[in-house]
Protein backbone atom coordinates (compact mmCIF):
# COMPACT_ATOMS: atom_id res chain seq x y z
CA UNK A 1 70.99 -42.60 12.78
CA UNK A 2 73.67 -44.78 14.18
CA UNK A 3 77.40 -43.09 14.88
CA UNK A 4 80.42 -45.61 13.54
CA UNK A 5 81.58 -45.55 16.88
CA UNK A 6 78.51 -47.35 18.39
CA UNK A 7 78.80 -49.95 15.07
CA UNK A 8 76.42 -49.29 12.03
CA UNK A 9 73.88 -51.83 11.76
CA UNK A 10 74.83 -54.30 9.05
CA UNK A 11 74.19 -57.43 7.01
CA UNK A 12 76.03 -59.08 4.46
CA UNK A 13 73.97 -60.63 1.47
CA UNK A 14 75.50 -63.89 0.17
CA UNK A 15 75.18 -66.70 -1.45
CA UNK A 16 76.54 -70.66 -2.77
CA UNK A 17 77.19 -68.93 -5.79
CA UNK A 18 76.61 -66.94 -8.62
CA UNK A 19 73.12 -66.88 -10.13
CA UNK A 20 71.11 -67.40 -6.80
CA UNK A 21 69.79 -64.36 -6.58
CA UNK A 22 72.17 -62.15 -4.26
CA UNK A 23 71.11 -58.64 -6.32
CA UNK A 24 67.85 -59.47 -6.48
CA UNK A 25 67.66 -60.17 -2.87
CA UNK A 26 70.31 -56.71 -2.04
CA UNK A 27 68.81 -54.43 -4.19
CA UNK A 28 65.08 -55.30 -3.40
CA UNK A 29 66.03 -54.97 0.89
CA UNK A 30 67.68 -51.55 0.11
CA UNK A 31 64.66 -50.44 -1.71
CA UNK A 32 62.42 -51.88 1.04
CA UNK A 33 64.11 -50.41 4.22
CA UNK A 34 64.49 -47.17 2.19
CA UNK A 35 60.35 -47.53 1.40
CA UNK A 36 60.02 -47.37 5.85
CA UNK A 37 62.19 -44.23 5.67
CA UNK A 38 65.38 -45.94 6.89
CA UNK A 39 68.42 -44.34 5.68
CA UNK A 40 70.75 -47.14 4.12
CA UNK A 41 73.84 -47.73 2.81
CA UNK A 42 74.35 -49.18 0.24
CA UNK A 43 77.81 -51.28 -0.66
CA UNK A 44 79.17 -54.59 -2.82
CA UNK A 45 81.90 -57.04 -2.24
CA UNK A 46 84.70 -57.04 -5.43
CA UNK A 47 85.65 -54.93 -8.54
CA UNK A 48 81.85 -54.95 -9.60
CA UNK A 49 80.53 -51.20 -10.96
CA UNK A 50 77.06 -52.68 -12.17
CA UNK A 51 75.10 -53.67 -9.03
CA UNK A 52 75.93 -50.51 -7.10
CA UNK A 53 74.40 -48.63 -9.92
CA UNK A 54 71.03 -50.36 -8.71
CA UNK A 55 71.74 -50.15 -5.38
CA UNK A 56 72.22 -46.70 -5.88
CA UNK A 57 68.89 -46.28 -7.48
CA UNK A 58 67.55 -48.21 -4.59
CA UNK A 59 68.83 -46.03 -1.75
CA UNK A 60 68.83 -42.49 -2.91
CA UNK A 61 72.86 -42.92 -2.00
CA UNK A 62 75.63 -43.83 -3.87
CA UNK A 63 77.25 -47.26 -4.04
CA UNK A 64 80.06 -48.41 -2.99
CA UNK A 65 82.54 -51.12 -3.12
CA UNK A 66 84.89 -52.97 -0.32
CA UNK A 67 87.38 -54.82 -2.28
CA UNK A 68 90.26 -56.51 0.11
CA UNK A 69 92.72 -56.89 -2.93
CA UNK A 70 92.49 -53.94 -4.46
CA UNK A 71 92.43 -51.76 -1.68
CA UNK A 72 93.83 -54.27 1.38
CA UNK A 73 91.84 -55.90 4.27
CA UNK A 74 92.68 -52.82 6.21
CA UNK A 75 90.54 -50.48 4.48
CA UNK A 76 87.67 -52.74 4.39
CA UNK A 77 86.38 -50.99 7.34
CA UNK A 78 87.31 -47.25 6.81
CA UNK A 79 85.74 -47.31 3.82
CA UNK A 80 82.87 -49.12 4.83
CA UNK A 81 82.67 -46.12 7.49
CA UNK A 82 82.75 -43.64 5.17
CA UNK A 83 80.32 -44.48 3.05
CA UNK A 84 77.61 -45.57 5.76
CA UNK A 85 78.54 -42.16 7.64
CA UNK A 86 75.21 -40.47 8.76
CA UNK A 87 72.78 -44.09 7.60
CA UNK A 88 70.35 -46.17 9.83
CA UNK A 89 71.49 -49.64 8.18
CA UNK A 90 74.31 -50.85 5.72
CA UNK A 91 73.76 -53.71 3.13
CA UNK A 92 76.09 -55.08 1.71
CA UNK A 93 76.07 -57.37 -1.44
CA UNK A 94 78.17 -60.24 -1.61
CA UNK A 95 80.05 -61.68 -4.98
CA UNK A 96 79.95 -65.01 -6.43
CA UNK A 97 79.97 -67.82 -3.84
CA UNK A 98 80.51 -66.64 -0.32
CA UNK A 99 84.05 -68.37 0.28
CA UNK A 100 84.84 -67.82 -3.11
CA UNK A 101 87.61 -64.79 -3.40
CA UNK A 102 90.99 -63.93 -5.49
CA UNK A 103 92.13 -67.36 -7.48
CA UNK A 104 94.87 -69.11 -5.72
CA UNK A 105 95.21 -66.92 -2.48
CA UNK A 106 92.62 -68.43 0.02
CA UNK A 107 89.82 -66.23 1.41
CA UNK A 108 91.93 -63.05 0.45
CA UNK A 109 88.74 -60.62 -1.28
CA UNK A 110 85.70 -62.85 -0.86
CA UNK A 111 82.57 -62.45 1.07
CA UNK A 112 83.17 -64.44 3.76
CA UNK A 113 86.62 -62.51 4.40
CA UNK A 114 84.60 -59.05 4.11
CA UNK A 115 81.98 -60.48 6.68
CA UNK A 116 84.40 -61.13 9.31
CA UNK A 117 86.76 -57.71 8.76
CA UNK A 118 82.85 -55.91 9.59
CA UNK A 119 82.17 -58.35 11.65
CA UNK A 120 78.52 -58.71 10.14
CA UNK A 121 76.07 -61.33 9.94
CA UNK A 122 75.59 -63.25 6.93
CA UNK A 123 71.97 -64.22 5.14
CA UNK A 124 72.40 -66.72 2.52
CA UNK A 125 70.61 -66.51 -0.43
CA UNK A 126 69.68 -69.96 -1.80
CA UNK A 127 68.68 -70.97 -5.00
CA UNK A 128 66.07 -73.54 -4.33
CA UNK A 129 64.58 -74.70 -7.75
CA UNK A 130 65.56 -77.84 -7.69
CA UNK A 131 65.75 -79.20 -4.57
CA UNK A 132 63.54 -79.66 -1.24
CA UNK A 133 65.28 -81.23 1.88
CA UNK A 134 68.96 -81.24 0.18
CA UNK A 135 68.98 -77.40 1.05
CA UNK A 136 69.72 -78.82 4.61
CA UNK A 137 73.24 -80.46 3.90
CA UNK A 138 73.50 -77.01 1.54
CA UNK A 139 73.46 -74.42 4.69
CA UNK A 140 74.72 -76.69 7.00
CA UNK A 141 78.01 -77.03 4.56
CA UNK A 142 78.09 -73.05 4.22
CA UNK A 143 77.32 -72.76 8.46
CA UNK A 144 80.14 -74.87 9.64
CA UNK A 145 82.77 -74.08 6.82
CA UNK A 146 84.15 -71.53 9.01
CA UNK A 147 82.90 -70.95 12.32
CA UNK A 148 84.25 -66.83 12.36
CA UNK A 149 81.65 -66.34 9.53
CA UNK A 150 78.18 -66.40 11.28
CA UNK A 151 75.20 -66.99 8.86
CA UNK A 152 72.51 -65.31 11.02
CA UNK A 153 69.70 -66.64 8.18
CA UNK A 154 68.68 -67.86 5.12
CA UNK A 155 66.12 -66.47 2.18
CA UNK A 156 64.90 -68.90 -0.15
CA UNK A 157 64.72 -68.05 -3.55
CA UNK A 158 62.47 -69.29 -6.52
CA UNK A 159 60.45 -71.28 -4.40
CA UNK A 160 57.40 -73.13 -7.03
CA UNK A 161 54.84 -73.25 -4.24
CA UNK A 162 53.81 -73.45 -0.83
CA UNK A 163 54.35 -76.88 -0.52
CA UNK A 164 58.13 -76.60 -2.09
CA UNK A 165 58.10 -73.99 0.65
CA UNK A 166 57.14 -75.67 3.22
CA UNK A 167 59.31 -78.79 2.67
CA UNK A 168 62.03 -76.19 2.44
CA UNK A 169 61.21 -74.91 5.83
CA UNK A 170 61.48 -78.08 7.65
CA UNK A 171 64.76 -79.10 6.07
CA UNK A 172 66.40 -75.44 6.94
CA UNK A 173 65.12 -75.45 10.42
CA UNK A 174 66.12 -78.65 11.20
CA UNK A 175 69.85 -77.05 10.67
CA UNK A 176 68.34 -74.33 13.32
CA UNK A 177 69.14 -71.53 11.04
CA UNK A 178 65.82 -69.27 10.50
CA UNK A 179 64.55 -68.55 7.27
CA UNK A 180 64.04 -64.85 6.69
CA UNK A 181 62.54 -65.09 3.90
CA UNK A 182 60.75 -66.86 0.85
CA UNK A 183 60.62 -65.60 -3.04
CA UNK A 184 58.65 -66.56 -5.84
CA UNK A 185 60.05 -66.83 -9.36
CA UNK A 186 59.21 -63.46 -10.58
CA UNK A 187 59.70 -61.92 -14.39
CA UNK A 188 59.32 -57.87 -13.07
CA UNK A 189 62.47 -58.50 -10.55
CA UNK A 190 64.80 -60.02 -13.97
CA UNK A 191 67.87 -57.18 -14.99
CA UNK A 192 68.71 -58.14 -18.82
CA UNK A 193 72.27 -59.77 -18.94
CA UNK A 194 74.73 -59.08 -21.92
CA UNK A 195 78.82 -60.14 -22.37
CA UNK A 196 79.91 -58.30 -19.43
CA UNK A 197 77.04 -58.94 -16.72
CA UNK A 198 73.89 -56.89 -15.92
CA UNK A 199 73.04 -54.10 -18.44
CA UNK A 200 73.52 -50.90 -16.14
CA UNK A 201 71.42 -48.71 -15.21
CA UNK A 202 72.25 -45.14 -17.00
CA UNK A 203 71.21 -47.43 -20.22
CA UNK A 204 67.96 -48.81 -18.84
CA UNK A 205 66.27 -45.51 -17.27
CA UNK A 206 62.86 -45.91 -16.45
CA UNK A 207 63.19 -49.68 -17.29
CA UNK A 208 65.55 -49.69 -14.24
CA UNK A 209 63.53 -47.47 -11.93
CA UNK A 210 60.44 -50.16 -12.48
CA UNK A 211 62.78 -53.26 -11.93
CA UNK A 212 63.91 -51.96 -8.45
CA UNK A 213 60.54 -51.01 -7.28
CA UNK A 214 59.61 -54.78 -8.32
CA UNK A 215 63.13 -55.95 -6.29
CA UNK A 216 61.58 -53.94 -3.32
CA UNK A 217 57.71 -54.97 -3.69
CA UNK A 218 59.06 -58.32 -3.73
CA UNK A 219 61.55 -58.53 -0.81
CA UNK A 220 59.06 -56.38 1.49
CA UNK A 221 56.03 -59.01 0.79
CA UNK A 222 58.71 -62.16 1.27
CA UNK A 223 60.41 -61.17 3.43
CA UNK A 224 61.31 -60.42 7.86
CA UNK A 225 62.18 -57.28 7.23
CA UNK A 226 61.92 -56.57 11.05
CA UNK A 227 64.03 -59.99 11.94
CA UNK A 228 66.33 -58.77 8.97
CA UNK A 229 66.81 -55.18 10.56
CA UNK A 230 67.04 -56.75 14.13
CA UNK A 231 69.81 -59.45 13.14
CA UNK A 232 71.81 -55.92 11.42
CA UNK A 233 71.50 -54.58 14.96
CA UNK A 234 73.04 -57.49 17.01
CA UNK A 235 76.05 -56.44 14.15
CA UNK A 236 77.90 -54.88 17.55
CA UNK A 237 80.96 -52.41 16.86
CA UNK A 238 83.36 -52.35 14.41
CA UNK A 239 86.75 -53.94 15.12
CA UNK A 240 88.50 -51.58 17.19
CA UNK A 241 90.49 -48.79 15.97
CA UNK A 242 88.25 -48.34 12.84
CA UNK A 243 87.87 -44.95 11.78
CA UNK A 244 85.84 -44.30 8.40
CA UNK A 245 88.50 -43.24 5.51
CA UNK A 246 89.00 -39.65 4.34
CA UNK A 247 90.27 -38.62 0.65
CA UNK A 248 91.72 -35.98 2.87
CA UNK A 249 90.95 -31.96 3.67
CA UNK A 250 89.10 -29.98 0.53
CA UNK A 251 91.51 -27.21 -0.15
CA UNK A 252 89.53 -23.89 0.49
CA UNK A 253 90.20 -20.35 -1.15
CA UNK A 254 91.55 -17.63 0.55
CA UNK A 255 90.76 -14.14 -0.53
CA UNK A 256 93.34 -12.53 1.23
CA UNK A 257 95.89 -14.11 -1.07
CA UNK A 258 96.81 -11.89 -3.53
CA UNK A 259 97.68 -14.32 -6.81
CA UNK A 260 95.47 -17.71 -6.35
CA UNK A 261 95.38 -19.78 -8.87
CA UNK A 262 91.95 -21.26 -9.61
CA UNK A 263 91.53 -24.65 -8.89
CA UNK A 264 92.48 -26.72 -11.96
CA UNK A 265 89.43 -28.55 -13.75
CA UNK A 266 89.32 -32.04 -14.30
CA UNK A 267 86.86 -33.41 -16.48
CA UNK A 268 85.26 -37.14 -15.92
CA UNK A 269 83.77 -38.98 -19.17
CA UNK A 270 79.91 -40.06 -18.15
CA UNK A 271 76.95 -41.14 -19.71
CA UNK A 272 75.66 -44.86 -20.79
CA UNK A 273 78.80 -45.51 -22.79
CA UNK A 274 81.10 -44.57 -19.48
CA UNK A 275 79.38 -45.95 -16.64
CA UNK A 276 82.23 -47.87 -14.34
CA UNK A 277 83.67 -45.86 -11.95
CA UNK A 278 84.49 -45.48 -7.96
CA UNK A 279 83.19 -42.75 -6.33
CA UNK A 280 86.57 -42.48 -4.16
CA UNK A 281 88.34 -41.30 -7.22
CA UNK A 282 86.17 -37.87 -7.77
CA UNK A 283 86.14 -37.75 -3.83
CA UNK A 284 89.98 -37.85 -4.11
CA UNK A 285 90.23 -35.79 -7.17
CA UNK A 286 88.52 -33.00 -5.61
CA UNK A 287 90.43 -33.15 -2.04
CA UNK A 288 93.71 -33.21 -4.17
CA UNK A 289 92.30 -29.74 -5.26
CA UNK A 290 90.55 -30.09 -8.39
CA UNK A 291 86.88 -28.94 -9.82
CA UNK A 292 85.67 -31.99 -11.27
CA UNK A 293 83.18 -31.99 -13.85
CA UNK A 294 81.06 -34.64 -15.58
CA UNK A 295 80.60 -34.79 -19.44
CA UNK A 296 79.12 -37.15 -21.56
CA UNK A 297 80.79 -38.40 -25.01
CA UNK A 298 77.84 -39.65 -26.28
CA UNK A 299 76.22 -36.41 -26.16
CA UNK A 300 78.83 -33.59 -25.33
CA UNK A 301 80.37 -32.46 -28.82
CA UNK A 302 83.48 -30.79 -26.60
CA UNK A 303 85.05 -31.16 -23.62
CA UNK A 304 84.51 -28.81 -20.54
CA UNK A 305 85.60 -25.26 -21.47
CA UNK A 306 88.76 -24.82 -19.50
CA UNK A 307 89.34 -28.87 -19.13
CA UNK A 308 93.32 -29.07 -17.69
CA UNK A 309 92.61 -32.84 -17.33
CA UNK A 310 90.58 -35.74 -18.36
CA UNK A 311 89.86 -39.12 -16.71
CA UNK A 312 87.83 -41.68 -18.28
CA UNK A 313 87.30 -44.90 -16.93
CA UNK A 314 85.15 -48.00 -18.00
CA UNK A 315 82.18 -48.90 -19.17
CA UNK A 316 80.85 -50.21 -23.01
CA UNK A 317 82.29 -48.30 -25.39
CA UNK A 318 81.52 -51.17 -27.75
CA UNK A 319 77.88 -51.21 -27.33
CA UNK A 320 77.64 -47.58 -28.39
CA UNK A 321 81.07 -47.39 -31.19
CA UNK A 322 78.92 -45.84 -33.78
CA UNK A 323 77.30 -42.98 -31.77
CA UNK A 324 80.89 -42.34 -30.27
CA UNK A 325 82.30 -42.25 -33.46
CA UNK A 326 79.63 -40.15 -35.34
CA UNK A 327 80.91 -37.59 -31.89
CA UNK A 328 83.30 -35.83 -34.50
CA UNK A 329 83.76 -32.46 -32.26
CA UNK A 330 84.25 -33.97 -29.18
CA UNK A 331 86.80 -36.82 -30.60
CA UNK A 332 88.39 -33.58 -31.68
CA UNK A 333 88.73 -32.12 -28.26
CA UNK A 334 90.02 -34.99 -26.13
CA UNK A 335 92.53 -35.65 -29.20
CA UNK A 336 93.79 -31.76 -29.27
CA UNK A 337 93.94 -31.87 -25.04
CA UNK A 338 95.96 -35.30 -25.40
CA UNK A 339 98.36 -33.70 -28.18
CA UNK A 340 98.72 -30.74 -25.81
CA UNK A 341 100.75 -33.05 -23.11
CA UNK A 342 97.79 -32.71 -20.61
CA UNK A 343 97.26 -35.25 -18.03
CA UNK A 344 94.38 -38.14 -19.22
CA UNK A 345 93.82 -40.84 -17.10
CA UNK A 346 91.83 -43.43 -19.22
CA UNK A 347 90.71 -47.14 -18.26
CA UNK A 348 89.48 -50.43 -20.26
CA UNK A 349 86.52 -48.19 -21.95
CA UNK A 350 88.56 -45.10 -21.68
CA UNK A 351 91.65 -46.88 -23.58
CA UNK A 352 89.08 -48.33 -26.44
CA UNK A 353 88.04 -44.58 -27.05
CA UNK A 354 91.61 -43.05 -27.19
CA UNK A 355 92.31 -45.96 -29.70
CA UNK A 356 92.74 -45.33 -34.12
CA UNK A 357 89.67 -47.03 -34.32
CA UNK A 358 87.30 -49.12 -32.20
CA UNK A 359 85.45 -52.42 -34.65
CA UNK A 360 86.62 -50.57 -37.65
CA UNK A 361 84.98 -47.21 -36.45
CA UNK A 362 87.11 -43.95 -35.87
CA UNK A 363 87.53 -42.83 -32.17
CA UNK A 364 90.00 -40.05 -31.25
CA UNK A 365 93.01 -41.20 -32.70
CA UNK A 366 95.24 -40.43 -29.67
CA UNK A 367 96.58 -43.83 -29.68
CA UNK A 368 98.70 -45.54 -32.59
CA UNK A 369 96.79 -48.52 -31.72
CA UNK A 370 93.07 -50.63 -33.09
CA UNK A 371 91.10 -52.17 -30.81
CA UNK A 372 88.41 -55.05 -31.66
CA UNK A 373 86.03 -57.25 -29.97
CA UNK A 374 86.78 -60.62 -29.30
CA UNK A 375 85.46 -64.14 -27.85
CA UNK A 376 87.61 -64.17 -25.13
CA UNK A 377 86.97 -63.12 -21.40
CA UNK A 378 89.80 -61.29 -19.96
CA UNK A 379 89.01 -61.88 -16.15
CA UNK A 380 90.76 -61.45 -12.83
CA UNK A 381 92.57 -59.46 -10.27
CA UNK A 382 96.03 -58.43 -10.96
CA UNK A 383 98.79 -57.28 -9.41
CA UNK A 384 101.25 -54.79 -11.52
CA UNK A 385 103.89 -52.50 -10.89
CA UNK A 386 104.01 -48.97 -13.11
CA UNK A 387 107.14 -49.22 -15.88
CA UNK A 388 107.07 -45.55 -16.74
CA UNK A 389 106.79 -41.92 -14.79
CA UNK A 390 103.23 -41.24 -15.63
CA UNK A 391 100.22 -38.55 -14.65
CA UNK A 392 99.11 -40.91 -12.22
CA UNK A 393 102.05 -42.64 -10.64
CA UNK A 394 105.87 -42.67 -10.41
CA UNK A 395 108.11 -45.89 -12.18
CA UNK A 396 108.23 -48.10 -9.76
CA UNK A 397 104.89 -47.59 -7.83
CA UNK A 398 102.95 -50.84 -6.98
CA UNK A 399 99.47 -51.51 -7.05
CA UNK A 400 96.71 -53.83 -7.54
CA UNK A 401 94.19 -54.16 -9.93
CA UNK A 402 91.49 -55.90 -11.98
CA UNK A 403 90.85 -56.85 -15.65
CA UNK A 404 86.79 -57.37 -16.87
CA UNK A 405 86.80 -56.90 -21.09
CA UNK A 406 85.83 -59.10 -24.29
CA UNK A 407 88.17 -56.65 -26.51
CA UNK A 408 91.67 -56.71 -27.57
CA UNK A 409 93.71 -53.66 -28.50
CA UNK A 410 96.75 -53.84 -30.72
CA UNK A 411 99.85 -53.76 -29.61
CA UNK A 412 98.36 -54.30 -26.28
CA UNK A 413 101.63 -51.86 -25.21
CA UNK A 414 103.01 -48.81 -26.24
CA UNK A 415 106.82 -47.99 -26.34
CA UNK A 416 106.57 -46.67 -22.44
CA UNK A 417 104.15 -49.42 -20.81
CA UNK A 418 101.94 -47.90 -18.41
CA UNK A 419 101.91 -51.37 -16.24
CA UNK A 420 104.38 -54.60 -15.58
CA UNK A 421 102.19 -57.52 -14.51
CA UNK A 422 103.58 -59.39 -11.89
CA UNK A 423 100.52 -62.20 -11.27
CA UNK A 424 99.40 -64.23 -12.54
CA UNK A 425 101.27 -63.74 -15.75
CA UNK A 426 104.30 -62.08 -16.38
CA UNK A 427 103.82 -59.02 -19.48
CA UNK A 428 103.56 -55.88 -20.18
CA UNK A 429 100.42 -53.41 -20.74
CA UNK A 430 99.04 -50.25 -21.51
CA UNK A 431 100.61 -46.77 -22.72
CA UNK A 432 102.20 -43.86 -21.62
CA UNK A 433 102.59 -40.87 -24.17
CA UNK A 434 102.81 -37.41 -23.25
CA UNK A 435 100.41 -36.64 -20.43
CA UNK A 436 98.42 -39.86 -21.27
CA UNK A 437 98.26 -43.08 -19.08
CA UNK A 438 96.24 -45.68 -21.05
CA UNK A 439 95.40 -49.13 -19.89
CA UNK A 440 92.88 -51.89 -19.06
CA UNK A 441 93.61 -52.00 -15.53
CA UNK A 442 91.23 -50.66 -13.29
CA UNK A 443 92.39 -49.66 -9.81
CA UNK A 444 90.83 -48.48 -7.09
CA UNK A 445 92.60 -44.88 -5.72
CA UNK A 446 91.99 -45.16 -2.46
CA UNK A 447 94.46 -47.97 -1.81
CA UNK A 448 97.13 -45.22 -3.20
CA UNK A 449 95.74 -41.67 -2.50
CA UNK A 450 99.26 -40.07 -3.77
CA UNK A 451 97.48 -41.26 -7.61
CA UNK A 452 95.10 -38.73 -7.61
CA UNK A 453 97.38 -36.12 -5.47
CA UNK A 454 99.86 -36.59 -8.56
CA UNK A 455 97.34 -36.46 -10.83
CA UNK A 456 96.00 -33.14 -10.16
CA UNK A 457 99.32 -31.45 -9.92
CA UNK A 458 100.20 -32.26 -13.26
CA UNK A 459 96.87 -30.89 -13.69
CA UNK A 460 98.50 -27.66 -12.38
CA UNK A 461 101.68 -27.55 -14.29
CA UNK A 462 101.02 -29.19 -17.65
């Protein structure tokens, strides 16, 4: 094991863009490295809560995400720290193309920017179906685009043969970049695709487990894995001053007190149907003081006995409406702790279920509001300000966040907003009633810790 002040051994996966095969490529290294009996951390670049489910599978650990506009370049690194505390070797997972990051504000959130705040060296993934010696102008573009991001090697993916291969060879190394490895087309390795990206893994099960033991077979038969590990090694240290992030102390019980109040218990919607979440916020939840449970709407038919608050974040409620709605008891519960003016935290998928009705179908009815799905793709990072005193934040209270749905809820605001959207577009969102803060932002806690702080002492009082 490496300590983070000697620098953790790191790579960035990346690619020219989406669809070449970055996941494929991530996922299967984890699962090989983890195969030798490395210990590796596993992380992704961006808002993304699918591909660290399979990473997680992958690794044994859980995944993790370094997002530079929802949480700020600064705590690229902390949290990067955090996560790969104790591991032999961190991956990390790019998103979309590797200079491609927030729309309209330069290199702010992409992979590239990410690579150079670890100070990591880049492989490039590269989609070479239909091409032979124009991969050469390819990595020589992505090499000398910016000379602080240094692409340390190249895997070539969905290579037809060994003569595609070895025409690819000669262009790449005529670049003098090394190719670290060469992949087949292969159907095992393939993760079934619907409206919002991969289908995750707590819906897939064993389906999943086989598909990353394919990703692993694969990568480990096409792949350096020994130049791979060494070129995570020549990684160095960490900018200085980096120090991995904490949610802060876990409060700890003191007999000697003579009235203590048990810690309050917060419970966290689960399951297939509720699948997007960061694992900051339960690690922040829990250092705030609370006893966080899981549940799972699709099968739980009431809420934790003794439940003082409720989060629920996103996933595809919409893919599982009927069984959520046939859910009568539990619909029951979270509408009775809502009416009670407890604190609920819901996001995207969590909104949908507090809806009147989700595609026609009943949900819990704590919202005077319908929600539908739609054609349109609602994509993109946002940055919002909160219009009313909430659970989770004061009036006034600025943060960032990001917007991923195909449904529409209406009015898409209550009479107390829960967010103002400054960028891109100006408009209100969400709703704030009672103890509820409802909306289809998702933010990431970490980049304001006093959320879940707040959060919990409602918790306390409500």
């Amino acid at each position: 094991m490496t300590s983070p002040d000697s620098g953790v051994p790191r790579l960035v996966i990346a690619a020219p863009s989406s669809g070449s095969g970055k996941t494929t490529v991530a996922t299967g290294l984890m699962a090989a490295l983890t195969g030798r009996g490395l210990a590796v951390s596993p992380h992704k670049v961006g808002p993304d809560y699918i591909d660290p489910g399979y990473h997680a599978l992958a690794t044994g650990r859980v995944g993790r995400n370094l997002d530079a506009y929802l949480c700020g370049p600064e705590l690229v690194g902390p949290l990067f720290l955090h996560g790969a505390r104790g591991c032999d070797i961190a991956v990390v997972e790019g998103v979309m193309g590797l200079y491609d990051g927030a729309a309209g504000e330069g290199e702010l959130a992409s992979t590239a920017q990410v690579a150079k705040l670890l100070r990591a060296p880049v492989v490039l993934v590269v989609d070479a179906s239909s091409q032979s010696r124009s991969v050469a102008a390819l990595v020589h573009g992505f090499v000398s685009w910016d000379p602080e991001v240094r692409i340390g090697g190249v895997i070539l993916n969905k290579v037809a043969s060994e003569r595609h291969e070895g025409l690819l060879r000669e262009a790449v190394d005529s670049v003098g970049v090394p190719v670290l490895g060469v992949l087949r087309r292969a159907a095992r390795v393939d993760v079934p695709s619907r409206h919002l990206g991969l289908v995750p893994v707590a819906e897939r099960g064993a389906e999943a487990v086989d598909a990353v033991a394919a990703m692993g077979a694969q990568v480990a038969a096409g792949c350096d894995l020994e130049a791979l590990v060494g070129l995570a090694r020549a990684a160095g240290p960490l900018p200085g001053g980096s120090a991995p992030w904490t949610p802060g102390p876990v409060p700890t019980h003191h007999p000697s007190r003579s009235v203590e109040k048990s810690p309050p218990r917060v419970a966290v919607a689960g399951g297939p149907a509720f699948t997007f979440s960061y694992a900051e916020h339960t690690e922040l939840l829990a250092a705030a003081g609370a006893e966080v449970v899981t549940f799972d709407p699709l099968r739980d038919e009431e809420l934790p006995e003794g439940t003082a608050g409720l989060v629920i974040g996103g996933g595809f409620p919409e893919v599982y409406a009927s069984e959520l709605s046939a859910n009568e008891g539990l619909r029951k519960s979270v509408a009775e702790l809502a009416l009670s003016g407890a604190p609920v935290a819901a996001e995207c998928a969590g909104l949908l279920y507090l809806c009147r009705e989700l595609d026609g179908l009943p949900m819990c009815g704590v919202l005077d509001a319908s929600a539908r799905m739609s054609e349109r793709l609602t994509l993109g990072y946002r940055d919002a300000v909160a219009v009313s005193d909430s659970a989770l934040a004061g009036a006034g209270t600025r943060m960032r966040g990001h917007e991923f749905h195909r449904t529409v809820v209406e009015p898409g605001a209550g009479a107390a907003p829960a967010w103002g959207m400054r960028a891109p577009e100006r408009r209100v969102e969400g709703f704030v009633e009672r103890g509820v803060h409802a909306s289809y932002l998702h933010t990431h806690w970490a980049a304001e810790p006093g959320v879940a702080r707040r959060f919990v002492e409602r918790c306390r009082t409500s």
